[in-house]
Protein backbone atom coordinates (compact mmCIF):
# COMPACT_ATOMS: atom_id res chain seq x y z
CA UNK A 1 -51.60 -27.05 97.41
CA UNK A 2 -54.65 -25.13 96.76
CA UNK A 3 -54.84 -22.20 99.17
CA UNK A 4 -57.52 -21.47 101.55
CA UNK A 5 -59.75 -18.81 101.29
CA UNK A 6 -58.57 -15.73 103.16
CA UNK A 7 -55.64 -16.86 103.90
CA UNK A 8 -52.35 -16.03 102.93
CA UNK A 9 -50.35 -17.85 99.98
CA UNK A 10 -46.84 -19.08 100.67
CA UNK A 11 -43.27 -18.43 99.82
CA UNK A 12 -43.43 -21.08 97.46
CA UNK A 13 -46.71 -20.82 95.87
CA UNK A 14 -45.90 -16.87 95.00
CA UNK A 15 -42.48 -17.59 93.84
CA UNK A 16 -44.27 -20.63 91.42
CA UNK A 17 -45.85 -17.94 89.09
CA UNK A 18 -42.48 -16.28 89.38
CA UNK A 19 -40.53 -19.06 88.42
CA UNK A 20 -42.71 -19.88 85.71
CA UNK A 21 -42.60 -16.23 84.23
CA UNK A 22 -38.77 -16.66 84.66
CA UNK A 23 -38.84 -19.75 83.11
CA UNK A 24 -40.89 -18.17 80.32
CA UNK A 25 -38.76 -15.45 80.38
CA UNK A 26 -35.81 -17.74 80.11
CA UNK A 27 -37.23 -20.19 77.38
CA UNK A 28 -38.07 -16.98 75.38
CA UNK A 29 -34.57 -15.83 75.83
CA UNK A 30 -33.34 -19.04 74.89
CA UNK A 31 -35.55 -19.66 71.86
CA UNK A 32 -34.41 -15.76 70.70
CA UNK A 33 -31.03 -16.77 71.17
CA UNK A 34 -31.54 -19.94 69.11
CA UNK A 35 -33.09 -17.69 66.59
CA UNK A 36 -30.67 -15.58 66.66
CA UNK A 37 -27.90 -17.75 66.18
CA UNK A 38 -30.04 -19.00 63.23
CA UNK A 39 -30.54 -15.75 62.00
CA UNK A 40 -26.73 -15.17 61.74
CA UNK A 41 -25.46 -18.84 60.24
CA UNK A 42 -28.35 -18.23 57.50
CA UNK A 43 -26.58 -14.05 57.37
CA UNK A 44 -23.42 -16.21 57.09
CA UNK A 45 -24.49 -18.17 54.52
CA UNK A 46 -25.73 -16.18 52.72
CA UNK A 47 -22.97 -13.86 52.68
CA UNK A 48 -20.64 -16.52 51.57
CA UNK A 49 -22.95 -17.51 48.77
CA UNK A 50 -22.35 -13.87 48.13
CA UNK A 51 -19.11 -13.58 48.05
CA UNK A 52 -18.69 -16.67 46.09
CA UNK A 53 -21.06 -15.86 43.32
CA UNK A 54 -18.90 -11.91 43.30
CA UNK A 55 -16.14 -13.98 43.26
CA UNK A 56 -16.94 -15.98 40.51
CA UNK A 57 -18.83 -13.17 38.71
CA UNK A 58 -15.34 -11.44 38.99
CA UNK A 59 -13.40 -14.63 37.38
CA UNK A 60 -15.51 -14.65 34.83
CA UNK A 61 -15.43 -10.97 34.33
CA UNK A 62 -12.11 -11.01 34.20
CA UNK A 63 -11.35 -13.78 31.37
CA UNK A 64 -13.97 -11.70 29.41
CA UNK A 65 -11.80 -8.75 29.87
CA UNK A 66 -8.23 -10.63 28.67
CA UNK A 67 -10.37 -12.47 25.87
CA UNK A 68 -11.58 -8.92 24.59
CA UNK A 69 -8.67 -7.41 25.18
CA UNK A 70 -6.86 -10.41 22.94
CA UNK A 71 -9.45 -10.03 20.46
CA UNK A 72 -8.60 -6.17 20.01
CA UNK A 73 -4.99 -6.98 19.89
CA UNK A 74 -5.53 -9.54 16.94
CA UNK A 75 -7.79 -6.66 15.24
CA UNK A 76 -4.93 -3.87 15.59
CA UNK A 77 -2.33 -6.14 14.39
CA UNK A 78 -4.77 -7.32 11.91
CA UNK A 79 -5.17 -3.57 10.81
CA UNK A 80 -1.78 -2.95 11.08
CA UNK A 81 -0.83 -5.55 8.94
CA UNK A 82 -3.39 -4.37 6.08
CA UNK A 83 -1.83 -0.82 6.73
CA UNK A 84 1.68 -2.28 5.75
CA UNK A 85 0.84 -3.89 2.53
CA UNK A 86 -1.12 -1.34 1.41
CA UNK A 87 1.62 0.73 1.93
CA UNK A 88 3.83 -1.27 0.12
CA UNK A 89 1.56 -1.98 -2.48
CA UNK A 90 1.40 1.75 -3.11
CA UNK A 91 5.01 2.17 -2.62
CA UNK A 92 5.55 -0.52 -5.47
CA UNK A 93 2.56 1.36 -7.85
CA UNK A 94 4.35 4.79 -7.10
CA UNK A 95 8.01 3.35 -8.02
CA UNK A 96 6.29 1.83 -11.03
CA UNK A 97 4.98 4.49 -12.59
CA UNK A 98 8.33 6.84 -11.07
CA UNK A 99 10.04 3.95 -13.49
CA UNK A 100 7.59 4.32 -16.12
CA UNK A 101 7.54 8.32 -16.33
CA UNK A 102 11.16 7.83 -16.26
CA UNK A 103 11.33 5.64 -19.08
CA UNK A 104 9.07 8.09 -20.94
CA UNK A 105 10.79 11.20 -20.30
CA UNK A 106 14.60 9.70 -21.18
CA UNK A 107 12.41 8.08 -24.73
CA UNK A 108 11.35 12.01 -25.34
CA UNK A 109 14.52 13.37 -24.91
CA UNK A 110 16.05 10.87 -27.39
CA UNK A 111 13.67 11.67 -29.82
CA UNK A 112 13.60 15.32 -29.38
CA UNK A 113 17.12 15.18 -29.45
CA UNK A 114 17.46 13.07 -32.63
CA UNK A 115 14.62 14.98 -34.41
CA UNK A 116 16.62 18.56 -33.33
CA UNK A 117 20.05 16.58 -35.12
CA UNK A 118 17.93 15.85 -38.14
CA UNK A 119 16.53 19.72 -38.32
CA UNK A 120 19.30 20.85 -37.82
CA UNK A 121 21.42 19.38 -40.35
CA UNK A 122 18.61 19.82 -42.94
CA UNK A 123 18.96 23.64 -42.00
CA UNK A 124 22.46 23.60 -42.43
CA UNK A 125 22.31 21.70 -46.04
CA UNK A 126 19.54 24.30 -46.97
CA UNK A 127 21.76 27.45 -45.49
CA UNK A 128 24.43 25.49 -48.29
CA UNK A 129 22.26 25.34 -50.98
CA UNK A 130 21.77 28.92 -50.40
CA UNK A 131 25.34 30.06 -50.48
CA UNK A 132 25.95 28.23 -53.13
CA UNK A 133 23.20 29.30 -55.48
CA UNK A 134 24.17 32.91 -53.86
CA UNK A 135 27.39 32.69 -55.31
CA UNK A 136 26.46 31.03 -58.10
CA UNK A 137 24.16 34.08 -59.35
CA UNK A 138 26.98 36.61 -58.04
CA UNK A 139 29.44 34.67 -60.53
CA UNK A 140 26.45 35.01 -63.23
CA UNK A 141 26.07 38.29 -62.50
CA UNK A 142 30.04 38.50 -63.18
CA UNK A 143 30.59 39.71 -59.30
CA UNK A 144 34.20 39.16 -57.35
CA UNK A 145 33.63 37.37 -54.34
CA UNK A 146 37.02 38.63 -53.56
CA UNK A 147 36.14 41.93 -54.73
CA UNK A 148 33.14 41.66 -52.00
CA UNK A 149 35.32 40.84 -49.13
CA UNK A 150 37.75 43.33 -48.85
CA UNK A 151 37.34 46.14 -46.30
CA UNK A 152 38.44 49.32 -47.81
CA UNK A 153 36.39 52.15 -47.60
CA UNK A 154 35.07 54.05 -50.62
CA UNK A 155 33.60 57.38 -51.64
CA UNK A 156 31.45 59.03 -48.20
CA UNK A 157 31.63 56.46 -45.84
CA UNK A 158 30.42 53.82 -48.17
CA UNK A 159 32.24 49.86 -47.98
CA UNK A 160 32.82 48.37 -51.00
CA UNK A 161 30.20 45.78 -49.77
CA UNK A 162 27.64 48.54 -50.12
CA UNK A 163 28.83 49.66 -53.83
CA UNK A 164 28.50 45.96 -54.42
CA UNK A 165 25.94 45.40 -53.74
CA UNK A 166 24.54 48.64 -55.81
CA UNK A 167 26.00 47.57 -58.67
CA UNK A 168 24.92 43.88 -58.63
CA UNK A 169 21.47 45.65 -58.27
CA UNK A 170 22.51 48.24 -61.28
CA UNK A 171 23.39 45.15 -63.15
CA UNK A 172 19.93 42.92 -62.34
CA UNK A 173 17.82 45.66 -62.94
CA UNK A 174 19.82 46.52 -66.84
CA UNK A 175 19.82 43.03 -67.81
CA UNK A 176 16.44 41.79 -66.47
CA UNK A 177 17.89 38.30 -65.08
CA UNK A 178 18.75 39.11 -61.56
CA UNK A 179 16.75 38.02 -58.64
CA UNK A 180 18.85 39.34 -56.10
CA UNK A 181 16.98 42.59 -54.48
């Protein structure tokens, strides 16, 4: 009820605006509360969104990791692999040519050793040739081998080898024939 002018409003109508700020008050509460509430489901939300998208982002992450990580093992045992028979293909070249050098060496030595036999006996044929034309021209020269041989001493300290030897030249040089020096 309206009031009257100059007089005083009742209990009721002053606690009306009262009320209706309280009410306000409350509503605003209410609708803060409400907002609130919304404000934290949506925060909720979103941070299960989050989460799910790290989690999956960390799934994914990890079968990148274990498919990278399987690719590198492939590539070392890949390498590895080409390490070994490279190895072994050098191994096998090395033994070759070990085989070959071998071979090569043991073929030398044969021939150096048959072509030392041959030189050798041709030098010992050649040393007979000598002695025998040597003692043919002593027996031309009418020389005793025998005579030669012996060991006894003659005149000043002299072997018979030595008086031999100046007579054979005595006897060259008088006849003209000898080649003996």
């Amino acid at each position: 009820s309206p009031a009257v002018c100059g007089s005083q409003p009742s209990n009721q109508e002053v606690l009306e605006p009262k009320t209706i700020t309280a009410q306000k008050e409350l509503h605003a509460l209410r609708e803060l509360q409400s907002a609130q509430k919304a404000a934290q489901d949506e925060m909720a939300r979103v941070k299960l969104t989050h989460t799910e998208r790290v989690a999956k982002m960390t799934e994914e992450h990890q079968a990148e990791v274990r498919e990278l990580n399987t690719r590198i093992s492939k590539m070392i045992q890949a390498t590895s692999e080409e390490n070994r028979k490279l190895q072994e293909a050098h191994m096998d070249e090395m033994r070759q040519m070990h085989e070959r050098h071998t071979k090569e060496v043991r073929r030398i030595q044969e021939d150096h050793h048959s072509h030392m036999s041959q030189e050798l006996l041709r030098h010992v044929e050649e040393v007979r040739k000598l002695q025998v034309e040597y003692r043919n021209q002593l027996k031309n020269l009418g020389v005793d081998m025998r005579y030669l041989s012996t060991t006894n001493r003659g005149w000043c300290g002299m072997t018979n080898m030595a008086m031999a030897k100046d007579s054979v030249l005595s006897v060259g040089g008088a006849g003209g024939g000898g080649v003996l020096e």
